[in-house]
N, C-alpha and C. Protein backbone atom coordinates (compact mmCIF):
# COMPACT_ATOMS: atom_id res chain seq x y z
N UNK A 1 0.81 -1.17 0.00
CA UNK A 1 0.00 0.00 0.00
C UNK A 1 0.86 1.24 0.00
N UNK A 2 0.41 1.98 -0.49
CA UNK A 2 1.53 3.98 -0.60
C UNK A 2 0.43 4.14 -0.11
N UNK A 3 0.99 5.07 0.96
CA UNK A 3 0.12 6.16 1.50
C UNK A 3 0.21 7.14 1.35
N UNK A 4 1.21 7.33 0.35
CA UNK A 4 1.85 9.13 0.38
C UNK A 4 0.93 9.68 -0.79
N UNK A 5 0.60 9.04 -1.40
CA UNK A 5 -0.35 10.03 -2.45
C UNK A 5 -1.79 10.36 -1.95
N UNK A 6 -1.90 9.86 -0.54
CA UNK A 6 -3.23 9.49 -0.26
C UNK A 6 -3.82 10.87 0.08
N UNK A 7 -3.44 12.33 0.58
CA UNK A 7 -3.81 13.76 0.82
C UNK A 7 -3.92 13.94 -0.56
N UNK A 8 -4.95 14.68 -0.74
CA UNK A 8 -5.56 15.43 -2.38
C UNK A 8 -5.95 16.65 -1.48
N UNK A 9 -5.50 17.58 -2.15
CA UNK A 9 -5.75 18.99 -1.67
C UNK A 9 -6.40 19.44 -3.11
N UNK A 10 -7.94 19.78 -2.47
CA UNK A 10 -9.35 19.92 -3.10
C UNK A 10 -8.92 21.41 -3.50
N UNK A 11 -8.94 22.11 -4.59
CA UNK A 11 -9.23 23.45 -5.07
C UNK A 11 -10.22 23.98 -5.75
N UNK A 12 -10.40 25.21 -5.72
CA UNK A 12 -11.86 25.28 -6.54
C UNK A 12 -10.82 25.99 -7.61
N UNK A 13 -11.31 25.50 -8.79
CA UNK A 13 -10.84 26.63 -10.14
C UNK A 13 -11.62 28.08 -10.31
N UNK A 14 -11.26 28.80 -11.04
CA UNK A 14 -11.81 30.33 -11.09
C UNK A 14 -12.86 30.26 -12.09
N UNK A 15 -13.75 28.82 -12.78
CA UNK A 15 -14.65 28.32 -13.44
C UNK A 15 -15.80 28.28 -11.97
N UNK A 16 -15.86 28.17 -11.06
CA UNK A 16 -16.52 27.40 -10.16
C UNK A 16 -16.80 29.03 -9.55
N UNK A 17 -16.82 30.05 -9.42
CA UNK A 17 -16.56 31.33 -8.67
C UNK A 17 -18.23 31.39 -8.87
N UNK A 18 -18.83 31.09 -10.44
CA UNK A 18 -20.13 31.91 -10.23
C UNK A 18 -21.11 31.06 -9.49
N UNK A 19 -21.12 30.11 -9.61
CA UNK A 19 -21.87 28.92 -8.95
C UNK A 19 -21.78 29.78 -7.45
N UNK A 20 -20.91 29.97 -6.56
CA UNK A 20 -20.99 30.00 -5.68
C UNK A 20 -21.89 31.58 -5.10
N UNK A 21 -22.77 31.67 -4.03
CA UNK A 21 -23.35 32.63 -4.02
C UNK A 21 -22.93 33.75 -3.09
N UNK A 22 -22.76 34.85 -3.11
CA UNK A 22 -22.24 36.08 -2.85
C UNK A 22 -23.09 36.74 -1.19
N UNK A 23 -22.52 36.77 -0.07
CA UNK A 23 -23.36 36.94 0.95
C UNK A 23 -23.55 38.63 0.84
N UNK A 24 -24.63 38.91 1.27
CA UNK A 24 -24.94 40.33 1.69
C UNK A 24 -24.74 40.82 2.80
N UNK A 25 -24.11 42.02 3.27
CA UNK A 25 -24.30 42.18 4.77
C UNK A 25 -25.61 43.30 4.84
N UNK A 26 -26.46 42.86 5.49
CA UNK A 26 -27.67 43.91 6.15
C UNK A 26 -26.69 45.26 6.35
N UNK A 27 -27.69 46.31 5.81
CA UNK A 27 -26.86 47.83 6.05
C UNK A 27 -27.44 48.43 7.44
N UNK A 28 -26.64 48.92 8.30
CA UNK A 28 -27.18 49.14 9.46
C UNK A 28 -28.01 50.41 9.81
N UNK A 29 -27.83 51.58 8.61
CA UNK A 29 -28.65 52.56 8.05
C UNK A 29 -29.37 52.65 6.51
N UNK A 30 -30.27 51.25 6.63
CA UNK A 30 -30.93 51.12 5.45
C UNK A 30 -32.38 52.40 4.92
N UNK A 31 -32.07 52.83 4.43
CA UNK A 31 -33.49 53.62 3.99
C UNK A 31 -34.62 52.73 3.47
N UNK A 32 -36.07 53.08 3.85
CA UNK A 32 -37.13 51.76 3.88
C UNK A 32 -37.71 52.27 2.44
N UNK A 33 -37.31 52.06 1.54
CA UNK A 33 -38.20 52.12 0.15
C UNK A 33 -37.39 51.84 -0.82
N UNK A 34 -36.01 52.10 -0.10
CA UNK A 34 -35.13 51.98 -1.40
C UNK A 34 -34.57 53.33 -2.35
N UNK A 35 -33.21 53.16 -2.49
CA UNK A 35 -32.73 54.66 -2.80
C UNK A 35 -33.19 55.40 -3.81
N UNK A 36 -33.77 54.54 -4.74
CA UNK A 36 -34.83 55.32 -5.56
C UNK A 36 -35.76 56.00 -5.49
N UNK A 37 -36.65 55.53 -4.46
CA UNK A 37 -37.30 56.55 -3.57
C UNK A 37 -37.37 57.65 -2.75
N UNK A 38 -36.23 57.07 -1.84
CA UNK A 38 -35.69 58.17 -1.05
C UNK A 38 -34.85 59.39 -2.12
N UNK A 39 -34.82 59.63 -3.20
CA UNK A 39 -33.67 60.81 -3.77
C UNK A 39 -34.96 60.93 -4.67
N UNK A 40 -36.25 60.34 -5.33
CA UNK A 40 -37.13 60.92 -5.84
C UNK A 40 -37.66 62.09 -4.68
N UNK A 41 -37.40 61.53 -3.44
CA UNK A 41 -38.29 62.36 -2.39
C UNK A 41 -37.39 63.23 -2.46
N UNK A 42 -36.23 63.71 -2.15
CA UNK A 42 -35.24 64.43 -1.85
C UNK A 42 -35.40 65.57 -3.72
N UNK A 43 -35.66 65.28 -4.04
CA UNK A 43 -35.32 66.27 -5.48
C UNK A 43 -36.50 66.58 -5.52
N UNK A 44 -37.68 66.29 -4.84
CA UNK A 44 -39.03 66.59 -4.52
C UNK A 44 -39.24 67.96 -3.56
N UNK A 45 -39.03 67.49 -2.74
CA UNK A 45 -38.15 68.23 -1.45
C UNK A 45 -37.67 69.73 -1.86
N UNK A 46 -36.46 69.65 -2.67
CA UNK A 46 -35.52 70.91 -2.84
C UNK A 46 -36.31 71.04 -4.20
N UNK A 47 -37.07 70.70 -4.96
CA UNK A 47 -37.87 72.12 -5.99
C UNK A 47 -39.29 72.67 -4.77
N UNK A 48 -39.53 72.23 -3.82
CA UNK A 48 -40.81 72.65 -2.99
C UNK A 48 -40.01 73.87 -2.13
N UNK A 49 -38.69 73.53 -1.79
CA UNK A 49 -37.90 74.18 -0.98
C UNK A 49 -37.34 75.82 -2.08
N UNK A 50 -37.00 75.37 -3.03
CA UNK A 50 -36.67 76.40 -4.36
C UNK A 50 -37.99 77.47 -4.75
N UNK A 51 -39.31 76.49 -4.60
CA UNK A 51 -40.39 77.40 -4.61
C UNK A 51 -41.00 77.85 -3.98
N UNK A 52 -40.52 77.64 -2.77
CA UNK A 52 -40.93 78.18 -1.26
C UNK A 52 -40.11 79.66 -1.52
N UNK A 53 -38.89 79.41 -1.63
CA UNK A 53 -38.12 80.95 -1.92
C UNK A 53 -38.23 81.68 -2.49
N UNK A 54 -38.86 81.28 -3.58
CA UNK A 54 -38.79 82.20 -5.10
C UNK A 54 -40.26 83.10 -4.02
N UNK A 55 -41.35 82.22 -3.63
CA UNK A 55 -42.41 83.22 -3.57
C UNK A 55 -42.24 83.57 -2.13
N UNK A 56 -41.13 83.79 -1.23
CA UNK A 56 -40.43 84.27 -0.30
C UNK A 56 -40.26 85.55 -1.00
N UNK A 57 -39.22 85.40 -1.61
CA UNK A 57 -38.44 86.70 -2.35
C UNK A 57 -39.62 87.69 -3.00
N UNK A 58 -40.44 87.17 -3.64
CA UNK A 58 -41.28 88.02 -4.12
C UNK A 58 -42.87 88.64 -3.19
N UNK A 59 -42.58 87.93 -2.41
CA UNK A 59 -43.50 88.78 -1.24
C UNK A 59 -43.07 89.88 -0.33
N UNK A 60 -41.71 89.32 -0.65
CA UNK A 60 -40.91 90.67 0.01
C UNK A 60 -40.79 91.78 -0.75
N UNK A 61 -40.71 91.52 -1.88
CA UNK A 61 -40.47 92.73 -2.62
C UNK A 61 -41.64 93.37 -2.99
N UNK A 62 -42.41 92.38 -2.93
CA UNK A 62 -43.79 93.36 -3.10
C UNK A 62 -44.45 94.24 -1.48
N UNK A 63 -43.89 93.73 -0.59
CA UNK A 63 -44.12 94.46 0.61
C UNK A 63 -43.26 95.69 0.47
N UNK A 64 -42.32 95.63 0.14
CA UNK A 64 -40.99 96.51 0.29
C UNK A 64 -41.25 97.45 -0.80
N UNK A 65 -42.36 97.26 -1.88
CA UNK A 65 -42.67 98.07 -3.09
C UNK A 65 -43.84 98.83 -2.14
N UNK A 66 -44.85 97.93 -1.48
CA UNK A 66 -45.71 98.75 -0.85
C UNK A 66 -45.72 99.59 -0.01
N UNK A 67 -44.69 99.52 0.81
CA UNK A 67 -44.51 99.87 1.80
C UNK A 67 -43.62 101.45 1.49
N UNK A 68 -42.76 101.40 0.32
CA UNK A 68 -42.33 102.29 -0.77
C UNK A 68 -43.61 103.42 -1.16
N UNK A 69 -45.10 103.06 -1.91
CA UNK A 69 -45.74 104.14 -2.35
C UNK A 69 -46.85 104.15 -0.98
N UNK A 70 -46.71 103.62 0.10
CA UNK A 70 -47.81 103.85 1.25
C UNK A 70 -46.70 105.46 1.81
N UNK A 71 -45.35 104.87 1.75
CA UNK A 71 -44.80 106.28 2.18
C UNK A 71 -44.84 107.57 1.43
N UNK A 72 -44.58 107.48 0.36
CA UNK A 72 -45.01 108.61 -1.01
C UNK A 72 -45.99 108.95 0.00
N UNK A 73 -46.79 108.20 -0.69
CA UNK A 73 -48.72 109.19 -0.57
C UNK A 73 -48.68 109.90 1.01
N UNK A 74 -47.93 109.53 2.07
CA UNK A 74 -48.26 109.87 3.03
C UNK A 74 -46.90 111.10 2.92
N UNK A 75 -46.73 111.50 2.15
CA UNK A 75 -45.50 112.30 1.92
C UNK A 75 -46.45 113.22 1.38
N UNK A 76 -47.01 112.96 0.28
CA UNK A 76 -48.05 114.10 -0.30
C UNK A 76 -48.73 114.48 0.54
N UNK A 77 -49.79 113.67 1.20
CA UNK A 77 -50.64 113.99 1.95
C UNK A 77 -50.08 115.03 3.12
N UNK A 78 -49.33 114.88 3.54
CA UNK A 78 -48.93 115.93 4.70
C UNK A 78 -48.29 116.75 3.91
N UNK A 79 -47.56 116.81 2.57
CA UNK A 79 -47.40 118.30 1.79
C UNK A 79 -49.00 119.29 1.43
N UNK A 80 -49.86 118.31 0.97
CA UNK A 80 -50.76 118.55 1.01
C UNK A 80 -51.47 119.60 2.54
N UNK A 81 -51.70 119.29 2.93
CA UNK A 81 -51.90 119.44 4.37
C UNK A 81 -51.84 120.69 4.47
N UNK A 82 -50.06 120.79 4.57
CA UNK A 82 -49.18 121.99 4.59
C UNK A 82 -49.47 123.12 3.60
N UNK A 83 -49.86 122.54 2.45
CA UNK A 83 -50.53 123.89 1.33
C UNK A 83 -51.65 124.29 1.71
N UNK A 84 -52.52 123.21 2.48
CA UNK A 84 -54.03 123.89 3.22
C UNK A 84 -53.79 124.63 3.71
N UNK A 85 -52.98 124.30 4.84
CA UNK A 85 -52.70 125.61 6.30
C UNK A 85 -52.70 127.00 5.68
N UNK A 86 -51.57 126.97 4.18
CA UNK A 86 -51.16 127.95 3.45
C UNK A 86 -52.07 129.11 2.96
N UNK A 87 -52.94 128.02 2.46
CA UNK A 87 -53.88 128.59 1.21
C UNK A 87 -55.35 129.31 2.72
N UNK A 88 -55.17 128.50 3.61
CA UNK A 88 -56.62 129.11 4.68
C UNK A 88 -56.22 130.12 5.25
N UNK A 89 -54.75 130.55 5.60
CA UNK A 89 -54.21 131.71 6.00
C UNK A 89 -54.41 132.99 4.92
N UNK A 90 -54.06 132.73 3.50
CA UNK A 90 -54.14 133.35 2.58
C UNK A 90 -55.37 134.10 2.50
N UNK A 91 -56.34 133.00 2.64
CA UNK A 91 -57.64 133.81 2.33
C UNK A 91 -58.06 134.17 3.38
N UNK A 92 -57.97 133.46 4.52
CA UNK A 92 -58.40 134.18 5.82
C UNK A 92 -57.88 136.05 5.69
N UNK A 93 -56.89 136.06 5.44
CA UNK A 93 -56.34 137.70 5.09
C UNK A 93 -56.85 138.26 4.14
N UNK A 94 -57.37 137.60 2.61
CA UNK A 94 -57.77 138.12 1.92
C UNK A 94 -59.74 138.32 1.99
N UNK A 95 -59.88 137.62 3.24
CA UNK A 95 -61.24 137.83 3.35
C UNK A 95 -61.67 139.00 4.28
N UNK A 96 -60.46 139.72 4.78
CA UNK A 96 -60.52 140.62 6.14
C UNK A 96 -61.08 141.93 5.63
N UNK A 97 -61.95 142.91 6.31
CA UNK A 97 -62.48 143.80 6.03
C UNK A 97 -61.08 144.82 5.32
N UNK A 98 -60.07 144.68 5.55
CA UNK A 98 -59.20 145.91 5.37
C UNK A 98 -58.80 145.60 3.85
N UNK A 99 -58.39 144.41 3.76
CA UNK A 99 -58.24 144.39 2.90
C UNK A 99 -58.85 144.10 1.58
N UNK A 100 -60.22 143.82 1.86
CA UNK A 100 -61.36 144.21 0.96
C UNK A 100 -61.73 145.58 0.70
N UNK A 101 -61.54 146.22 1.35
CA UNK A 101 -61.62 147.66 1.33
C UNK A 101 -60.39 148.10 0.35
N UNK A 102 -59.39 147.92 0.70
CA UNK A 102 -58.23 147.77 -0.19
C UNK A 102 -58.03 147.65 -1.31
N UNK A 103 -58.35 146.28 -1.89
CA UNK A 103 -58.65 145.86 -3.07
C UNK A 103 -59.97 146.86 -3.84
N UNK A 104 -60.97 147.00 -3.39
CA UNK A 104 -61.99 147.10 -3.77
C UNK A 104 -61.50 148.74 -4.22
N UNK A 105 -60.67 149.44 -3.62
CA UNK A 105 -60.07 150.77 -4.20
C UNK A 105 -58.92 150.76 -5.17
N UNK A 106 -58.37 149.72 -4.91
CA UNK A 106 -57.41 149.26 -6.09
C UNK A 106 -57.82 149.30 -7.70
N UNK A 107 -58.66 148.47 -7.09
CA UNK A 107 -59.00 147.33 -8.85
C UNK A 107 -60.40 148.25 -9.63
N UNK A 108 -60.94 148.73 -8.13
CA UNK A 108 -62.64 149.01 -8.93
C UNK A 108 -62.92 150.37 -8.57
N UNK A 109 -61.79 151.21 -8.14
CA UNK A 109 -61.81 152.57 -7.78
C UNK A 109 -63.33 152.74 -6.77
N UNK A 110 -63.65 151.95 -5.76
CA UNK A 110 -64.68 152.31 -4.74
C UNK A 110 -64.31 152.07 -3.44
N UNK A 111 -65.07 153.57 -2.57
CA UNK A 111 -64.12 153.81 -1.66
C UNK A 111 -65.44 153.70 -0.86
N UNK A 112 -65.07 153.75 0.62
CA UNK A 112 -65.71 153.45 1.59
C UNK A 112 -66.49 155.55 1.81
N UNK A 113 -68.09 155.71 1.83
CA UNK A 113 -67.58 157.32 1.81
C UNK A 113 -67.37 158.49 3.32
N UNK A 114 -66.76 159.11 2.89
CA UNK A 114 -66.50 159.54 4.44
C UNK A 114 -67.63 160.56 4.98
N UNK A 115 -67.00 160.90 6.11
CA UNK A 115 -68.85 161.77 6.73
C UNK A 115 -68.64 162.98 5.96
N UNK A 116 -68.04 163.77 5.67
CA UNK A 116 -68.47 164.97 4.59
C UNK A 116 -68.66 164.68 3.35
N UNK A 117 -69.14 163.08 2.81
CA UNK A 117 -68.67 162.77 1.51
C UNK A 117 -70.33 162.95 1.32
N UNK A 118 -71.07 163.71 0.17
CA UNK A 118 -72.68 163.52 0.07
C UNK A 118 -73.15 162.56 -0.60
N UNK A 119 -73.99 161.89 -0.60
CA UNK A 119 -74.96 161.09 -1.55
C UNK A 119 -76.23 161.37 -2.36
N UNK A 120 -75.89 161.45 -3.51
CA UNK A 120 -77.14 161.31 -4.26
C UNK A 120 -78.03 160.00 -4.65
N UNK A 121 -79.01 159.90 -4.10
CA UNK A 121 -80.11 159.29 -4.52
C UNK A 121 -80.70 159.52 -5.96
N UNK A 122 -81.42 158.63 -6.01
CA UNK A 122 -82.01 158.85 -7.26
C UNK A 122 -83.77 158.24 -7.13
């Protein structure tokens, strides 16, 4: 009997690789739908987030426009105002006996008449 040939050291050839099956390790931060899902959600996400801003930005500017001609008008309005005060002083003086009297000798040559001044009737 030989015993020396009797160890056979078994190899696998690089023919035999696909047969054999490939272990997975469980991921210990798995996302539950699958990454296709999760980055549909995510690009979902940042255009809701993109259009959240856009009509951010433009509410501001339309406040910041309003808030722009609410000051105007209230700029007029108290110029306004200020030309009243102007214009009621004006005539308040131009409504005063003296100076109706004034005018009225100016423009239309009639005078107030004095006590030696006579009147004819008619």
């Amino acid at each position: 009997m030989n015993y020396q040939n009797s160890i056979r050291i078994l190899s696998h050839g690089p023919l035999d690789t696909k047969i054999r099956q490939q272990l997975r390790r469980k991921k210990t931060l798995g996302f539950p739908g699958g990454t296709a899902l999760w980055l549909a959600a995510s690009k979902f996400a940042l255009v809701l987030v993109f259009i959240a801003f856009c009509i951010n930005l433009w509410l501001n500017f339309a406040i910041t426009r309003g808030e722009q001609q609410i000051q105007s008008i209230e700029a007029a309005r108290h110029q306004l105002n200020e030309d009243q005060i102007v214009l009621l002083a004006q005539r308040a003086n131009l409504m005063s006996e003296k100076q109706v009297l004034k005018r009225a000798g100016e423009e239309l040559a009639l005078f107030v008449p004095g006590e030696k001044q006579v009147f004819k009737l008619r």
